[in-house]
C-alpha atoms as a PDB file:
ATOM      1  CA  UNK A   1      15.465   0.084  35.456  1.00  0.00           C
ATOM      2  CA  UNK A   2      13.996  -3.340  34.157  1.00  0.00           C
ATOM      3  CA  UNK A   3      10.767  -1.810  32.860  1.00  0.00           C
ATOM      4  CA  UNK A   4      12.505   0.483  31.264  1.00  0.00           C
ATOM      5  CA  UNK A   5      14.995  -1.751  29.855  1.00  0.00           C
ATOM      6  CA  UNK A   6      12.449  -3.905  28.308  1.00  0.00           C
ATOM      7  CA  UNK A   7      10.039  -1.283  27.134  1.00  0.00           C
ATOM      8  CA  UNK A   8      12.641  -0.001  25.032  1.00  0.00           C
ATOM      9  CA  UNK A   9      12.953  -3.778  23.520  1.00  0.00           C
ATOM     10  CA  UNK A  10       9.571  -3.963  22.877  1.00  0.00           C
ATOM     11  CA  UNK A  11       9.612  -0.442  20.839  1.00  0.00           C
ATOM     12  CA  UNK A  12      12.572  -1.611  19.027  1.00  0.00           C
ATOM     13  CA  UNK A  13      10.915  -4.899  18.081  1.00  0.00           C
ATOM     14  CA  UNK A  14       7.649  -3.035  16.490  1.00  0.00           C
ATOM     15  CA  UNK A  15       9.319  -1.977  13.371  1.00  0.00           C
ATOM     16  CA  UNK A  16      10.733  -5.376  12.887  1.00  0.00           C
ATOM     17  CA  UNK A  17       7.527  -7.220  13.372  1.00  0.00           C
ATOM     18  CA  UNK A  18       6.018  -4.556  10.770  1.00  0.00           C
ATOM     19  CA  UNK A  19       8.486  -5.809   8.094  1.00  0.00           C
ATOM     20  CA  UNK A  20       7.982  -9.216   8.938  1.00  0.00           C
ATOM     21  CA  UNK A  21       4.284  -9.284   8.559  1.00  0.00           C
ATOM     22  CA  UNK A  22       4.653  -7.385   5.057  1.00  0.00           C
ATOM     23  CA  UNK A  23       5.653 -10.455   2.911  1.00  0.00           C
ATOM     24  CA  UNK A  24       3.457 -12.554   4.888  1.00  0.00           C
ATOM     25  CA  UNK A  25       0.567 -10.401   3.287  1.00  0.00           C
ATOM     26  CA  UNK A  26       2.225 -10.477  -0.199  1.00  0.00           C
ATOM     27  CA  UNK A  27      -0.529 -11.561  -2.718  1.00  0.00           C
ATOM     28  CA  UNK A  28      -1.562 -11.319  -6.318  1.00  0.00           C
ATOM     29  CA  UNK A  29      -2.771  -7.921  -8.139  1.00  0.00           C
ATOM     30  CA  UNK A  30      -6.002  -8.055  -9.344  1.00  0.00           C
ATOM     31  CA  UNK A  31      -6.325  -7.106 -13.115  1.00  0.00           C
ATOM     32  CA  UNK A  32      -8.844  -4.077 -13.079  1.00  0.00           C
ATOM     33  CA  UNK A  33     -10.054  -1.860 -16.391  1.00  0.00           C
ATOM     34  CA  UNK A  34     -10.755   1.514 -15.906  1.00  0.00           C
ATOM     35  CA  UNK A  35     -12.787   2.888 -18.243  1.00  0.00           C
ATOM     36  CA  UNK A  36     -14.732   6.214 -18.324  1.00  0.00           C
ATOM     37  CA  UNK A  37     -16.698   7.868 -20.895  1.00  0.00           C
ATOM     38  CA  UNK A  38     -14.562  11.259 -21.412  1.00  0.00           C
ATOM     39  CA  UNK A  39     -11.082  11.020 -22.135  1.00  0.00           C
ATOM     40  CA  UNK A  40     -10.564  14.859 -21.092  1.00  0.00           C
ATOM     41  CA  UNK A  41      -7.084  14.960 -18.607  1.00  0.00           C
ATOM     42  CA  UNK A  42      -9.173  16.219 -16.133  1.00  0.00           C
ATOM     43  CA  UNK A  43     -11.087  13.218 -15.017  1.00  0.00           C
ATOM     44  CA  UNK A  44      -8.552  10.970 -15.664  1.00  0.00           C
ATOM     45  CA  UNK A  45      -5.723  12.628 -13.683  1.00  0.00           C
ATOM     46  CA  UNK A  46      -6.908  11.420  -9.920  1.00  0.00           C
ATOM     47  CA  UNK A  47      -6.750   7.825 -11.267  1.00  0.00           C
ATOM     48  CA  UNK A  48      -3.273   8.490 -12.659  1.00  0.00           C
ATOM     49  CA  UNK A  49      -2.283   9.625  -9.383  1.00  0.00           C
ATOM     50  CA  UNK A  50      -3.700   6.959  -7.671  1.00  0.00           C
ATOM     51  CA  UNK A  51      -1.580   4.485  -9.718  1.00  0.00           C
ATOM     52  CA  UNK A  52       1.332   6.197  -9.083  1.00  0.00           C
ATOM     53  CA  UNK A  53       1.220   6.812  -5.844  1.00  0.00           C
ATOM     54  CA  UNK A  54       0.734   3.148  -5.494  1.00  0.00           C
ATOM     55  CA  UNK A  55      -2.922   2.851  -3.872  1.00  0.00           C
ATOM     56  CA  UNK A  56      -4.467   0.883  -5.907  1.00  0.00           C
ATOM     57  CA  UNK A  57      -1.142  -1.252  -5.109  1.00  0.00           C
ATOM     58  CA  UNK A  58      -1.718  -1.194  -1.941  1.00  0.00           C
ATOM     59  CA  UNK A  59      -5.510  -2.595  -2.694  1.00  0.00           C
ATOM     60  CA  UNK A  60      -4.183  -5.443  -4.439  1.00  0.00           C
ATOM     61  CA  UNK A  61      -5.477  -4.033  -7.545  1.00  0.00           C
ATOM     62  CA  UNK A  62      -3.433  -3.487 -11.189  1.00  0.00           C
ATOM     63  CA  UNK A  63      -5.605  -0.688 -12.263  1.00  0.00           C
ATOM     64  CA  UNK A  64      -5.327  -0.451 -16.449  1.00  0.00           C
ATOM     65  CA  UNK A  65      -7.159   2.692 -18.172  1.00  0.00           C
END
C-alpha cells in the first residue's frame, strides 16, 4: 500500500517538475533571415508553417523571411 501510495506521488510530481524546468530554460530568440531565391508560395509555405507552429520557437530562433 506504501509503494503504491508513493508511486502515485512521484507520477503526480512529473508534470510539475516539467513546468518548473520550462522558465528555467527561458532564453533569448535568435534573430535569423530567411532568404531564398524564388518567392513562389510553394517553397516558402513549410517555413511559414514552421513559424507558426512555433518550431523555430522552440529552437530559440526568430525566423524573419
Amino acid at each position: 500500500m506504501t509503494t503504491r501510495r508513493t508511486f502515485t506521488k512521484l507520477l503526480a510530481a512529473i508534470p510539475v517538475a516539467g513546468l518548473l524546468s520550462t522558465g528555467a530554460m527561458a532564453q533569448n530568440l535568435r534573430d535569423i533571415t530567411f532568404v531564398q531565391p524564388s518567392p513562389s508560395a510553394i517553397n516558402s509555405f513549410p517555413v511559414f508553417v514552421a513559424i507558426g507552429e512555433g518550431f523555430f520557437a522552440d529552437e530559440g530562433l526568430n525566423v524573419t523571411v
